[in-house]
N, C-alpha and C. Protein backbone atom coordinates (compact mmCIF):
# COMPACT_ATOMS: atom_id res chain seq x y z
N UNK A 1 5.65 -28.90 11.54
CA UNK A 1 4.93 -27.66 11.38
C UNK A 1 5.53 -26.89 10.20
N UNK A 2 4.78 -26.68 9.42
CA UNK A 2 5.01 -25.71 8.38
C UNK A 2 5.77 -24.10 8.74
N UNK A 3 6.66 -23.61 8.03
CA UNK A 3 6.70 -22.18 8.18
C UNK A 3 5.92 -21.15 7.53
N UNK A 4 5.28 -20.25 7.93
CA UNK A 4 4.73 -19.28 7.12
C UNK A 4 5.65 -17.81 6.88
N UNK A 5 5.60 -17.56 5.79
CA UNK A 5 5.94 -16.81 5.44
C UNK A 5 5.39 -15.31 4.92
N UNK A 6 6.07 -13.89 4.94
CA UNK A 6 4.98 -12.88 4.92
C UNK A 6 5.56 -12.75 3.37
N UNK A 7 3.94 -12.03 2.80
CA UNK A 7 3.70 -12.09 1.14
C UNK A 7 3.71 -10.25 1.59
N UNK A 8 5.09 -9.81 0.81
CA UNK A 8 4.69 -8.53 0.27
C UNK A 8 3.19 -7.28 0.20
N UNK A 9 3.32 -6.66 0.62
CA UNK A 9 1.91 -5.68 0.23
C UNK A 9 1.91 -5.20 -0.70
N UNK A 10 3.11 -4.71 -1.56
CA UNK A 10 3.31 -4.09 -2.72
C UNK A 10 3.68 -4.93 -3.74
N UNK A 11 4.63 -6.15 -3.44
CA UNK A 11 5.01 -6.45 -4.87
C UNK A 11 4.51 -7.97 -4.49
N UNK A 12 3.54 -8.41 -3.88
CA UNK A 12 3.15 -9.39 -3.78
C UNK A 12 4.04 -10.56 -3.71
N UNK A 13 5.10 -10.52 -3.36
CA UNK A 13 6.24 -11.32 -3.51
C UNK A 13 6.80 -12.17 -1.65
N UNK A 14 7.56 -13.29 -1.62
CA UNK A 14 8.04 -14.20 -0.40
C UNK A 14 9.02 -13.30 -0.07
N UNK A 15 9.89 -12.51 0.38
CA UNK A 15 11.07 -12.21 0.93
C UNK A 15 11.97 -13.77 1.03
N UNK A 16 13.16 -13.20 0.77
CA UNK A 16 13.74 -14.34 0.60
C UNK A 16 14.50 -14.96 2.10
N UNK A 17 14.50 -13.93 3.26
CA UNK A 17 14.46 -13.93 4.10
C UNK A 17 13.69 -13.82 5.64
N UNK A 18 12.60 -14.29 4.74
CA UNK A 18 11.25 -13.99 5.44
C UNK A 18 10.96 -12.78 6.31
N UNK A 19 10.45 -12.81 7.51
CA UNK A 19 10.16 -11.77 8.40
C UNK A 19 11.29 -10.48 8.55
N UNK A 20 12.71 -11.13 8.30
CA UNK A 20 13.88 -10.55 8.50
C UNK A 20 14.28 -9.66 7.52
N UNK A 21 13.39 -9.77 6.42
CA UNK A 21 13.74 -9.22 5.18
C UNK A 21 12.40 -7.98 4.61
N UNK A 22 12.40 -7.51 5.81
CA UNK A 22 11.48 -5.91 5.58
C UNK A 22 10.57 -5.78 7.01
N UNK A 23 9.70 -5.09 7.16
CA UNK A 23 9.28 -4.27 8.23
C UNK A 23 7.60 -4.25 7.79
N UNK A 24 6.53 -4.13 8.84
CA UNK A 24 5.33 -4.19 8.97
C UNK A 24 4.98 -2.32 9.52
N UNK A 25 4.09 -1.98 8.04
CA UNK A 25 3.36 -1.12 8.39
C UNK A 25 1.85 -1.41 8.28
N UNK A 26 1.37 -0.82 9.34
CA UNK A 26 -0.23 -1.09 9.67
C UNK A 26 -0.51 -2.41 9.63
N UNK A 27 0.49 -3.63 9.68
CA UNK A 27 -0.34 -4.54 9.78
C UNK A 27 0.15 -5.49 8.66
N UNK A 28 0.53 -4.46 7.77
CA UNK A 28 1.09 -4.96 6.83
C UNK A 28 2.55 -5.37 5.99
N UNK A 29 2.95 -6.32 5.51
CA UNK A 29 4.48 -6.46 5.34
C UNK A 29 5.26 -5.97 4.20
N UNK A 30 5.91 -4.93 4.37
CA UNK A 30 6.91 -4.43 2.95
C UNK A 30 8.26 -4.77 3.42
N UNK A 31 8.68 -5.68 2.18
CA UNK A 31 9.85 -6.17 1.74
C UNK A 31 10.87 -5.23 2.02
N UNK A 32 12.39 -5.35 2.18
CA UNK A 32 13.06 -4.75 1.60
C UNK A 32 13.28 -3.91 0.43
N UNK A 33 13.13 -4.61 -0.76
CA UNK A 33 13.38 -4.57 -1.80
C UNK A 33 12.62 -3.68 -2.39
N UNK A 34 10.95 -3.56 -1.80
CA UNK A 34 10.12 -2.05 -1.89
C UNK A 34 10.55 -1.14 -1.40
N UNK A 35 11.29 -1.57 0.50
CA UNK A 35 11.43 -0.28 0.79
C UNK A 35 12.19 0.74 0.32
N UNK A 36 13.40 -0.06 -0.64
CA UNK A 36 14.67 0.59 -1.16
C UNK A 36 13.70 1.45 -2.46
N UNK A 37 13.45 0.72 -2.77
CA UNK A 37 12.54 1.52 -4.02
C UNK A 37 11.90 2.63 -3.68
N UNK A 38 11.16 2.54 -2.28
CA UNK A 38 10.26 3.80 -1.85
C UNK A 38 11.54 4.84 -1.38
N UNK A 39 12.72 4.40 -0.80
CA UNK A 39 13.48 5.48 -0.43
C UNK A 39 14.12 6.25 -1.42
N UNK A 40 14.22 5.55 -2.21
CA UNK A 40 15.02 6.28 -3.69
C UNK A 40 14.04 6.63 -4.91
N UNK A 41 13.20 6.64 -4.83
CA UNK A 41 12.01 7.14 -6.15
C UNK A 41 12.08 8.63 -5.54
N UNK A 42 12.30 9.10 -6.81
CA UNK A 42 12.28 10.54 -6.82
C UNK A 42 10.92 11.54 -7.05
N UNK A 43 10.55 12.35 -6.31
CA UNK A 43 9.24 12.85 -6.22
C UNK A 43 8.73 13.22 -7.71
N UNK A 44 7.65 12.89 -8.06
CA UNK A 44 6.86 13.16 -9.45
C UNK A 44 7.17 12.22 -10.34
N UNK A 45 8.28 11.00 -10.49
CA UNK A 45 8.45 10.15 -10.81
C UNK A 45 7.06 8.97 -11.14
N UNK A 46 7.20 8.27 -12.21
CA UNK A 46 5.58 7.27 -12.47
C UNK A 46 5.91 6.32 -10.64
N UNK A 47 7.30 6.05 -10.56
CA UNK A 47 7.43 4.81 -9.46
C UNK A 47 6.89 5.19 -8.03
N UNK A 48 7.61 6.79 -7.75
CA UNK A 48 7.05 7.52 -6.94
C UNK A 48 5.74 7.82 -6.04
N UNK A 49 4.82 7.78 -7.38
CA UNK A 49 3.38 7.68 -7.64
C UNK A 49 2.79 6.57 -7.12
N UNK A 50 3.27 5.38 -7.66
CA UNK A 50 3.19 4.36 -7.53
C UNK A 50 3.41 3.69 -5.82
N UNK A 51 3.77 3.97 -5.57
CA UNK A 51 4.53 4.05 -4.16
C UNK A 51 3.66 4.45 -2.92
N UNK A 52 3.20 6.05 -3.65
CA UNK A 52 2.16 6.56 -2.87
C UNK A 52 1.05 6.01 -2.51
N UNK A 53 0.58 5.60 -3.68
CA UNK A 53 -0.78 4.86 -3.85
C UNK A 53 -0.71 3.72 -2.83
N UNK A 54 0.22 2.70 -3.36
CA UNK A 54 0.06 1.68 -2.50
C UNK A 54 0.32 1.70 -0.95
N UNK A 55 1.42 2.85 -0.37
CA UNK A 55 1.20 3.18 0.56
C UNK A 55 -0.19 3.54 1.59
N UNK A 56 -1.16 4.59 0.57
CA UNK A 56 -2.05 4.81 1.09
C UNK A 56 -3.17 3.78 1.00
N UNK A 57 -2.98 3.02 0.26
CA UNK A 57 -3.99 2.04 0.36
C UNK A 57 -3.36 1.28 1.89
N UNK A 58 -2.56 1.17 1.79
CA UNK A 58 -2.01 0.18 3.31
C UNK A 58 -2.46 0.97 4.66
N UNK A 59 -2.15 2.24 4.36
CA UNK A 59 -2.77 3.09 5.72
C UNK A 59 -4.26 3.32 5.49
N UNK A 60 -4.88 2.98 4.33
CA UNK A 60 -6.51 3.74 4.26
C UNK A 60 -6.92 2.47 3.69
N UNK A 61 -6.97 1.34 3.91
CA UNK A 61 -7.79 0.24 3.16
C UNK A 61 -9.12 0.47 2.32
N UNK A 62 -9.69 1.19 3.10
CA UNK A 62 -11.15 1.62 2.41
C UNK A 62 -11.68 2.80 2.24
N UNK A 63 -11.16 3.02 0.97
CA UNK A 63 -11.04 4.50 0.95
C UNK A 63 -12.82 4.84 0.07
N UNK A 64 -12.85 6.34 0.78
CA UNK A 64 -14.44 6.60 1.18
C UNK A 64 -14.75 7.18 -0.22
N UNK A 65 -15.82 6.64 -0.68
CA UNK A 65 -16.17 7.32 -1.91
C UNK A 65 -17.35 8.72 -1.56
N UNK A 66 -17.05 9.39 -2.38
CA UNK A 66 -17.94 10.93 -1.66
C UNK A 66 -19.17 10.61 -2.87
N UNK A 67 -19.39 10.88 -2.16
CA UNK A 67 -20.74 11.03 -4.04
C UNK A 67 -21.88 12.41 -3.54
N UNK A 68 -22.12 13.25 -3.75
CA UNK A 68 -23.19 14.26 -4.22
C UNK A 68 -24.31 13.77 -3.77
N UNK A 69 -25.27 14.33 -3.09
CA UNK A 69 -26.59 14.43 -2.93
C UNK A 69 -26.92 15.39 -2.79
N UNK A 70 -28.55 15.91 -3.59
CA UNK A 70 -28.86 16.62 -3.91
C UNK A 70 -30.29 16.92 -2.48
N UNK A 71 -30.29 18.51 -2.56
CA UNK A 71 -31.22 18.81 -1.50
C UNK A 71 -32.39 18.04 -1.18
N UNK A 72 -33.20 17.47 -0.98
CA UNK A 72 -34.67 17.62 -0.34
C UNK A 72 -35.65 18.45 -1.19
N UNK A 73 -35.18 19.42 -1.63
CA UNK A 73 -35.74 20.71 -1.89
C UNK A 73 -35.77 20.41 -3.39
N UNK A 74 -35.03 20.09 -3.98
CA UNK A 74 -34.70 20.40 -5.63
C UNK A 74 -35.07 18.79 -5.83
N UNK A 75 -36.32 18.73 -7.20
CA UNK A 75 -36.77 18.30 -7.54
C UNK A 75 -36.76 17.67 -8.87
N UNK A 76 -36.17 16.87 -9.35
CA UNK A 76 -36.07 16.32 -10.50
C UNK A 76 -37.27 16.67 -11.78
């Protein structure tokens, strides 16, 4: 039987220690090696940013696009 191994959410990467080597949010697996990064990026920082994003993509997979519609009433 093969081992499987978990692929990063952020840096798309094997842990070199597989399962043992980071923690599952939502489902999903961050490395060590991100998490150290997410604990030490300093707020307003580009990495910081960076961080966020992919975070919220992990908690919001499908994030809702709003778009404008116009009344019923108003007429082109």
């Amino acid at each position: 039987m093969d081992k499987i191994y978990p692929r990063c959410a952020i840096c798309d990467q094997i842990p070199t220690k597989g399962l043992f080597d980071g923690f599952r949010l939502n489902g999903r697996f961050i490395c060590s090696v991100c998490e150290k990064r997410i604990i030490t990026a300093e707020s307003g920082d580009m990495e910081y940013l960076k961080n966020m994003r992919n975070i919220r993509f992990i908690l919001y997979p499908h994030p809702r696009t709003i778009t404008a519609k116009q009344p019923a009433s108003v007429k082109k």
